[in-house]
Protein backbone atom coordinates (compact mmCIF):
# COMPACT_ATOMS: atom_id res chain seq x y z
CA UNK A 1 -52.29 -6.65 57.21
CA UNK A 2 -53.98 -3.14 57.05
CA UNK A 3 -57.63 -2.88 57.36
CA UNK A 4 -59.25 -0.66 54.94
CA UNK A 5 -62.31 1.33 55.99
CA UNK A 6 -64.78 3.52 54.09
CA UNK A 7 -64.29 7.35 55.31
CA UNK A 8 -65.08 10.33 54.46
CA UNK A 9 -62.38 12.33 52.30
CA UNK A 10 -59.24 13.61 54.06
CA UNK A 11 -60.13 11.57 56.92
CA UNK A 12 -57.91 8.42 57.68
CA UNK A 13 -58.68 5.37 56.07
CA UNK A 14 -55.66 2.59 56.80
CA UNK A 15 -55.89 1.10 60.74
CA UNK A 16 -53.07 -1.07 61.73
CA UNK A 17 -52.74 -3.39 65.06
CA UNK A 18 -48.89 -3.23 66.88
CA UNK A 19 -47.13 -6.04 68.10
CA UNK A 20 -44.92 -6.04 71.15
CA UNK A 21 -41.68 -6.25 68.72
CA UNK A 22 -42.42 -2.89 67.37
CA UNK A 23 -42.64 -1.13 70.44
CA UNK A 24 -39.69 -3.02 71.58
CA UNK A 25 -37.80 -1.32 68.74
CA UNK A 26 -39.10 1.92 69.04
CA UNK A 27 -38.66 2.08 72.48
CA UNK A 28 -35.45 0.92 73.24
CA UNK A 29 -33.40 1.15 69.31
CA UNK A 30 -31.37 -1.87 70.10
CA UNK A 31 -32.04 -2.62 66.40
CA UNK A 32 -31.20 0.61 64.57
CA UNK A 33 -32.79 0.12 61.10
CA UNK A 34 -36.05 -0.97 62.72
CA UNK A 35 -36.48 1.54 65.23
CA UNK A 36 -36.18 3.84 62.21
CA UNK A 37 -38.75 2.12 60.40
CA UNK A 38 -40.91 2.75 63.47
CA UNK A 39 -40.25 6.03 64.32
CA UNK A 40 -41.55 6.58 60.64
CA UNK A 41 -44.79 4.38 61.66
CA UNK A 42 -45.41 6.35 64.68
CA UNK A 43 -44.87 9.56 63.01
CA UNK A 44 -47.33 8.93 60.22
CA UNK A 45 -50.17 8.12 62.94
CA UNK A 46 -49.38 11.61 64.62
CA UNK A 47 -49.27 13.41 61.30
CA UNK A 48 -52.44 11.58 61.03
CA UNK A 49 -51.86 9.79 58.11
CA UNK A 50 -52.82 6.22 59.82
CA UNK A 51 -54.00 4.91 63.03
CA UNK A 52 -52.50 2.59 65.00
CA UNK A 53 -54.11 0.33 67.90
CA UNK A 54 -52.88 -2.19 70.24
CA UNK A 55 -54.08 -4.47 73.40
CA UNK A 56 -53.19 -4.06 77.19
CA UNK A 57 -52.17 -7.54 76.90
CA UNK A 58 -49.74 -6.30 73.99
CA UNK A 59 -48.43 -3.79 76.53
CA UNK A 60 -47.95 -6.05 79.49
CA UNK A 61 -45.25 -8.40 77.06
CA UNK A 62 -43.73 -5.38 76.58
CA UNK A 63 -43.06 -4.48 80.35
CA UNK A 64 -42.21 -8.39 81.15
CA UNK A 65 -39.22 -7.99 78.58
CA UNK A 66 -37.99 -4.18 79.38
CA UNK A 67 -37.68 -5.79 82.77
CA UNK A 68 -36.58 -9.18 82.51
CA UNK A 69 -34.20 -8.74 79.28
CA UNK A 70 -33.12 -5.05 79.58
CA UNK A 71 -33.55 -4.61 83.32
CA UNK A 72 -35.39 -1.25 83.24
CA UNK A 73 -36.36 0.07 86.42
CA UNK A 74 -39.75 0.26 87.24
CA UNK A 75 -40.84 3.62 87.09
CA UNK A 76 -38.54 4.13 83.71
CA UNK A 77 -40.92 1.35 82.31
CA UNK A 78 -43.97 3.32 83.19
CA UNK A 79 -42.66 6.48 81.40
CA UNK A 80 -41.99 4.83 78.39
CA UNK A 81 -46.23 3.72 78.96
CA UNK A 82 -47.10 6.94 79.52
CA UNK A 83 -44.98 7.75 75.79
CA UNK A 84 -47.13 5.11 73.75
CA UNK A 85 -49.96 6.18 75.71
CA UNK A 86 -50.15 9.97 74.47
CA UNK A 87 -49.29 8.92 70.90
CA UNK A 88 -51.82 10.91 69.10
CA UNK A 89 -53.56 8.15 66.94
CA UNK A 90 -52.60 5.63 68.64
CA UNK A 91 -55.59 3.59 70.56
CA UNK A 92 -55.10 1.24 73.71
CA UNK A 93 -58.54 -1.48 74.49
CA UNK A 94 -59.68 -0.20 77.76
CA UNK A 95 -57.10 2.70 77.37
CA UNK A 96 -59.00 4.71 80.36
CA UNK A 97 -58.52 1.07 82.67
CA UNK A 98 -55.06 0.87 81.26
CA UNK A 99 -53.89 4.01 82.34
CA UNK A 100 -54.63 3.77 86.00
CA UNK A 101 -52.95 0.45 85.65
CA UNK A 102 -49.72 1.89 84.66
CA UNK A 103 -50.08 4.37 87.71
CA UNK A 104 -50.73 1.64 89.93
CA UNK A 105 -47.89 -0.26 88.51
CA UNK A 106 -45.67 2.83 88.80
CA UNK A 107 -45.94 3.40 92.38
CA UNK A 108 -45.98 -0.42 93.86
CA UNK A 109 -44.34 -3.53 93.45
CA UNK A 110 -47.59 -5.49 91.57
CA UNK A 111 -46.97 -6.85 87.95
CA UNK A 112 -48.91 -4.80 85.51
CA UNK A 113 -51.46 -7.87 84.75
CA UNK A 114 -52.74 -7.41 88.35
CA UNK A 115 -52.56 -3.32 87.98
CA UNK A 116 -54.99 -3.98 84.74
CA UNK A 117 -57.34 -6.04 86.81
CA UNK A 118 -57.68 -3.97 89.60
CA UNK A 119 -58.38 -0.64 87.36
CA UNK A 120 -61.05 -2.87 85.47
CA UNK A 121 -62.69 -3.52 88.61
CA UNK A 122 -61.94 0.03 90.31
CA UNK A 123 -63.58 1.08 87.03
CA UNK A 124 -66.77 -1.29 86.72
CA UNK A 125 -67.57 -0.84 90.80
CA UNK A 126 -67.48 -4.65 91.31
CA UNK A 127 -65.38 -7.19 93.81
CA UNK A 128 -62.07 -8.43 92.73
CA UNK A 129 -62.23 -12.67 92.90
CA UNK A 130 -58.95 -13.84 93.45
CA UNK A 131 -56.41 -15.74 96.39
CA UNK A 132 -53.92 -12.77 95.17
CA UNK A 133 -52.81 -10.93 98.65
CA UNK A 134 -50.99 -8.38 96.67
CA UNK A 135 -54.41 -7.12 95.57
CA UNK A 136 -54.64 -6.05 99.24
CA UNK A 137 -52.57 -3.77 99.05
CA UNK A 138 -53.99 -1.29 96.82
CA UNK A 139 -56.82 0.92 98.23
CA UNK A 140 -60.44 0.22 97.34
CA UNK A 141 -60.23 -2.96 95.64
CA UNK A 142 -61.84 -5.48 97.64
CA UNK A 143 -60.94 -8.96 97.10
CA UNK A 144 -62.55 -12.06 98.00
CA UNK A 145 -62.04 -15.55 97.93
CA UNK A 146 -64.61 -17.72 95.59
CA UNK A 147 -65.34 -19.46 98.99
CA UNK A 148 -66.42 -16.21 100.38
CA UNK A 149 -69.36 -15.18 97.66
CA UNK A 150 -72.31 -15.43 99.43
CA UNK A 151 -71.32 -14.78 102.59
CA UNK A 152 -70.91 -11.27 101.98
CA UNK A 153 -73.08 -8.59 102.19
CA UNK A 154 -72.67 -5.41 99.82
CA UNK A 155 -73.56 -2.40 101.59
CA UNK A 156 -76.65 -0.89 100.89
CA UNK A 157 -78.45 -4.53 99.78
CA UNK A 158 -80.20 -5.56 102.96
């Protein structure tokens, strides 16, 4: 259901939220007549016409199903990301987190759920809480187990 909006004249007025299913469509036209009608949808937003907005945890039931149901590789996945991400019009919550987590999800074997966490905490400067080893692996997070806070000291707070 569109929201409506009071804006000034000739600016755009009509926000609408994506589901998964749409970019489904759009991405991957296994349904011709609606990855028309989406193309059209995504066209309007960059003839700015409309804007369009989803959620990161949209995005990451889009990557489980290009990889479990049409077996995209990886890095094919994170291009068509990168696509929806430089849709002119087209907003992504946390968009500056979720971008790093599609680069970290590009270049290592970590589902994008755990890319998105570690760019939110790469982003806010804070310790990652979590028994997750794979969280090792990428460079300056630092995990720690719930058993371990207190026992740590942050550098620079003696």
């Amino acid at each position: 259901m569109p929201v409506n909006k009071q804006t000034a004249p000739g600016v755009m007025d009509t926000s609408y939220f994506l589901d998964a299913d749409l970019f489904l469509r759009f991405l991957t036209g296994d349904d011709r007549r609606k990855a028309q009608a989406c193309r059209r949808l995504v066209q309007k937003a960059v003839d700015g016409e409309l804007s369009l907005s989803t959620h990161p945890m949209i995005m990451a039931e889009v990557v489980r199903i290009l990889d479990s149901y049409y077996k995209l590789p990886r890095e094919e996945i994170a291009t068509k990301l990168r696509l929806i991400m430089n849709t002119p019009n087209l907003a992504i919550a946390d968009g500056n987190a979720f971008s790093l987590a599609v680069e970290l999800y590009s270049c290592s074997k970590i589902d994008l759920a755990d890319c998105f966490a570690a760019a939110m905490v790469a982003q806010k400067g804070c310790m990652l809480v979590s028994y997750d080893r794979d969280f090792d692996k990428l460079e300056g997070i630092q995990r720690v187990k719930p058993e371990d806070i207190g026992k740590i000291v942050r550098p620079g707070s003696l």
